[in-house]
C-alpha atoms as a PDB file:
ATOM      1  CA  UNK A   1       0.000   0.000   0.000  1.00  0.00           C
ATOM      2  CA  UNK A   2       1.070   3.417  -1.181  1.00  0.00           C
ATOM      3  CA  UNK A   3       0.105   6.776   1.217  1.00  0.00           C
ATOM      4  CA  UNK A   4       0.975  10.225   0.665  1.00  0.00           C
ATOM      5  CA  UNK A   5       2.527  12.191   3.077  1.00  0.00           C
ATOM      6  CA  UNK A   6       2.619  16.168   2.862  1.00  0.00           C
ATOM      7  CA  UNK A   7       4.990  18.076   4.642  1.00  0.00           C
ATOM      8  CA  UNK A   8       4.359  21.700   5.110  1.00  0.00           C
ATOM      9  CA  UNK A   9       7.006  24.457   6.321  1.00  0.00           C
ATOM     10  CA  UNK A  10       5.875  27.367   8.476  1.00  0.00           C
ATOM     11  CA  UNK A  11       7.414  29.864  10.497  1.00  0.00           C
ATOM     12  CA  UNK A  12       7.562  28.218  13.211  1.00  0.00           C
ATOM     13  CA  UNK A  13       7.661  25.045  11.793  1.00  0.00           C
ATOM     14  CA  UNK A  14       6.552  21.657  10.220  1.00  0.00           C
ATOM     15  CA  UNK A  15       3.146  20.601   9.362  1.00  0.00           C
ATOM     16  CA  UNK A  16       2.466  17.159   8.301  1.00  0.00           C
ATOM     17  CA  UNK A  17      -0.860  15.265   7.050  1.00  0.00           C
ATOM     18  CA  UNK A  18      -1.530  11.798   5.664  1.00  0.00           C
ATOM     19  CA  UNK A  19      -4.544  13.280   3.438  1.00  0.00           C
ATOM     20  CA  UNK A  20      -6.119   9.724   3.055  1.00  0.00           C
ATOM     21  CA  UNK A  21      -6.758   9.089   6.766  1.00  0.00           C
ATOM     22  CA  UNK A  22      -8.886  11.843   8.133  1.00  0.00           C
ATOM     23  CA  UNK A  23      -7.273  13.291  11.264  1.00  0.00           C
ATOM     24  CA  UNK A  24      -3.970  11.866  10.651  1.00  0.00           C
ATOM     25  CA  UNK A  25      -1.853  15.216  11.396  1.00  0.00           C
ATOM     26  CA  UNK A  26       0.817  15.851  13.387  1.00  0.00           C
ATOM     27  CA  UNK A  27       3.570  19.376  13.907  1.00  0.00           C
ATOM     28  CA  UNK A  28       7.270  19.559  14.983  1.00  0.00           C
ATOM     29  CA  UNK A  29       9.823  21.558  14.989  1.00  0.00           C
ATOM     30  CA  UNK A  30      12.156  19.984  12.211  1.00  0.00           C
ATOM     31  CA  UNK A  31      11.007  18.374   9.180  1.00  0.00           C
ATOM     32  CA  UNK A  32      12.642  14.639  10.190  1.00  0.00           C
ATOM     33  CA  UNK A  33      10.683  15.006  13.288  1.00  0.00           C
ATOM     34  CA  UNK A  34       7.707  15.629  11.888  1.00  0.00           C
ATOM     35  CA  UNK A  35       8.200  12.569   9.443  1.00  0.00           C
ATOM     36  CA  UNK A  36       8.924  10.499  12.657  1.00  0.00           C
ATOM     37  CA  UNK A  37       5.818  11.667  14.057  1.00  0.00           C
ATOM     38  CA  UNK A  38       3.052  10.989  11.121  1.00  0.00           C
ATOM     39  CA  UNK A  39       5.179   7.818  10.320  1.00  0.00           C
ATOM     40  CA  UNK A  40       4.349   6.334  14.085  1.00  0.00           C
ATOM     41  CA  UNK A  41       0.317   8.364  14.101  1.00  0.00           C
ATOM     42  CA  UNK A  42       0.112   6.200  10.952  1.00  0.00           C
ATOM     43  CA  UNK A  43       0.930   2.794  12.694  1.00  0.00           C
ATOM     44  CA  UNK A  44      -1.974   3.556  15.259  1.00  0.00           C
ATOM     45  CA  UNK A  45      -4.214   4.765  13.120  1.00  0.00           C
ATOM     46  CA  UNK A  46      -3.596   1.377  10.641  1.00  0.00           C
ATOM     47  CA  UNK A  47      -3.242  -0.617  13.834  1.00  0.00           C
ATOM     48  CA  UNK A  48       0.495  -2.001  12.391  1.00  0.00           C
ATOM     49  CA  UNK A  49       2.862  -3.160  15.382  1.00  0.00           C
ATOM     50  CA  UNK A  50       6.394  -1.849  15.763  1.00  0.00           C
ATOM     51  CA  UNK A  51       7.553  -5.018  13.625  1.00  0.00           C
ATOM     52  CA  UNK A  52       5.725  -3.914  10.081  1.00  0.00           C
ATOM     53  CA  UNK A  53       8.387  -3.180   8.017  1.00  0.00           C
ATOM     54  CA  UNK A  54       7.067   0.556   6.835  1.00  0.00           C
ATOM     55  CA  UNK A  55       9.791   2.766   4.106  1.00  0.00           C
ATOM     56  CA  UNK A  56       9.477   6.226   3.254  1.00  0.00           C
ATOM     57  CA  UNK A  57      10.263   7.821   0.103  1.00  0.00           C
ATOM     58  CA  UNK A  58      10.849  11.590  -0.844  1.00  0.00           C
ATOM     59  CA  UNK A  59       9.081  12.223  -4.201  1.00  0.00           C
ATOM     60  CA  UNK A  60       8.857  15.360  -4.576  1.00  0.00           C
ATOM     61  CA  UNK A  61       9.118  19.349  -3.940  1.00  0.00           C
ATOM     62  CA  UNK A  62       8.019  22.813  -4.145  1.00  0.00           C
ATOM     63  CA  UNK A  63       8.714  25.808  -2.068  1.00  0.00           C
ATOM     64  CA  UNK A  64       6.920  25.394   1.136  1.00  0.00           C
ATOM     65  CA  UNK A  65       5.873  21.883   0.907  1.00  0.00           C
ATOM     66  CA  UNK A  66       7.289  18.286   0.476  1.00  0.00           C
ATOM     67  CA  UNK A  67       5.613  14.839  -0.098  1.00  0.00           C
ATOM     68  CA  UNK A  68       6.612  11.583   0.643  1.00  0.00           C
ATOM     69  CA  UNK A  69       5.069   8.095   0.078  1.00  0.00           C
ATOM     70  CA  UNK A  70       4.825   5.690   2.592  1.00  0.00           C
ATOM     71  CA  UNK A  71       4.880   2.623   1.782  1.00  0.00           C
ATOM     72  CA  UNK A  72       4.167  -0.688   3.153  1.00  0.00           C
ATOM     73  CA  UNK A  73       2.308  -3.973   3.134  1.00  0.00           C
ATOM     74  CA  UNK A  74      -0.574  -4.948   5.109  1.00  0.00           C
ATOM     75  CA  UNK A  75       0.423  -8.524   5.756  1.00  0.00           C
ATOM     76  CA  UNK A  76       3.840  -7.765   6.536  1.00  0.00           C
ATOM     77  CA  UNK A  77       3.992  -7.452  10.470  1.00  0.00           C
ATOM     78  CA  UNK A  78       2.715 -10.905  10.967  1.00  0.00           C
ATOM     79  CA  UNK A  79       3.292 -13.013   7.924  1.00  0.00           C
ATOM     80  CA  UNK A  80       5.239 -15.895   8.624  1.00  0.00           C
ATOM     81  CA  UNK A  81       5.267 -15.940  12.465  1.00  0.00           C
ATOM     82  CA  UNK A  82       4.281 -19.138  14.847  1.00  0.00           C
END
């Protein structure tokens, strides 16, 4: 599964939003922090353990904003376990 992840810079600083899962937003202070954040708000709101195997992926730019993909697979954190 592929999600999109917008990052948004403001003065104070980073906004980020997993548009596809409504209420999945998160701030911080520095752009890898707020990646961190949505990446682990994402987890709970998907219900995926600490053991799904979950990449990110920069894919593009413009002035004030950044998106990245997030990508993982929905069988992944328990596939394969006794």
């Amino acid at each position: 599964m592929v999600l999109d992840i917008i990052i948004s810079k403001a003065l104070d600083g980073y906004s980020a939003a997993i548009p596809s899962i409504n209420g999945c937003e998160t701030w911080a202070p520095k752009e890898d922090e707020a990646i961190e954040k949505i990446v682990s708000l994402a987890r709970y709101y998907l219900k995926l353990d600490e053991n799904h195997r979950i990449l990110v992926d920069k894919a593009g730019r413009s002035a004030c904003k950044s998106i990245y993909k997030l990508i993982f697979h929905l069988s992944d954190g328990k596939a394969g376990k006794s």
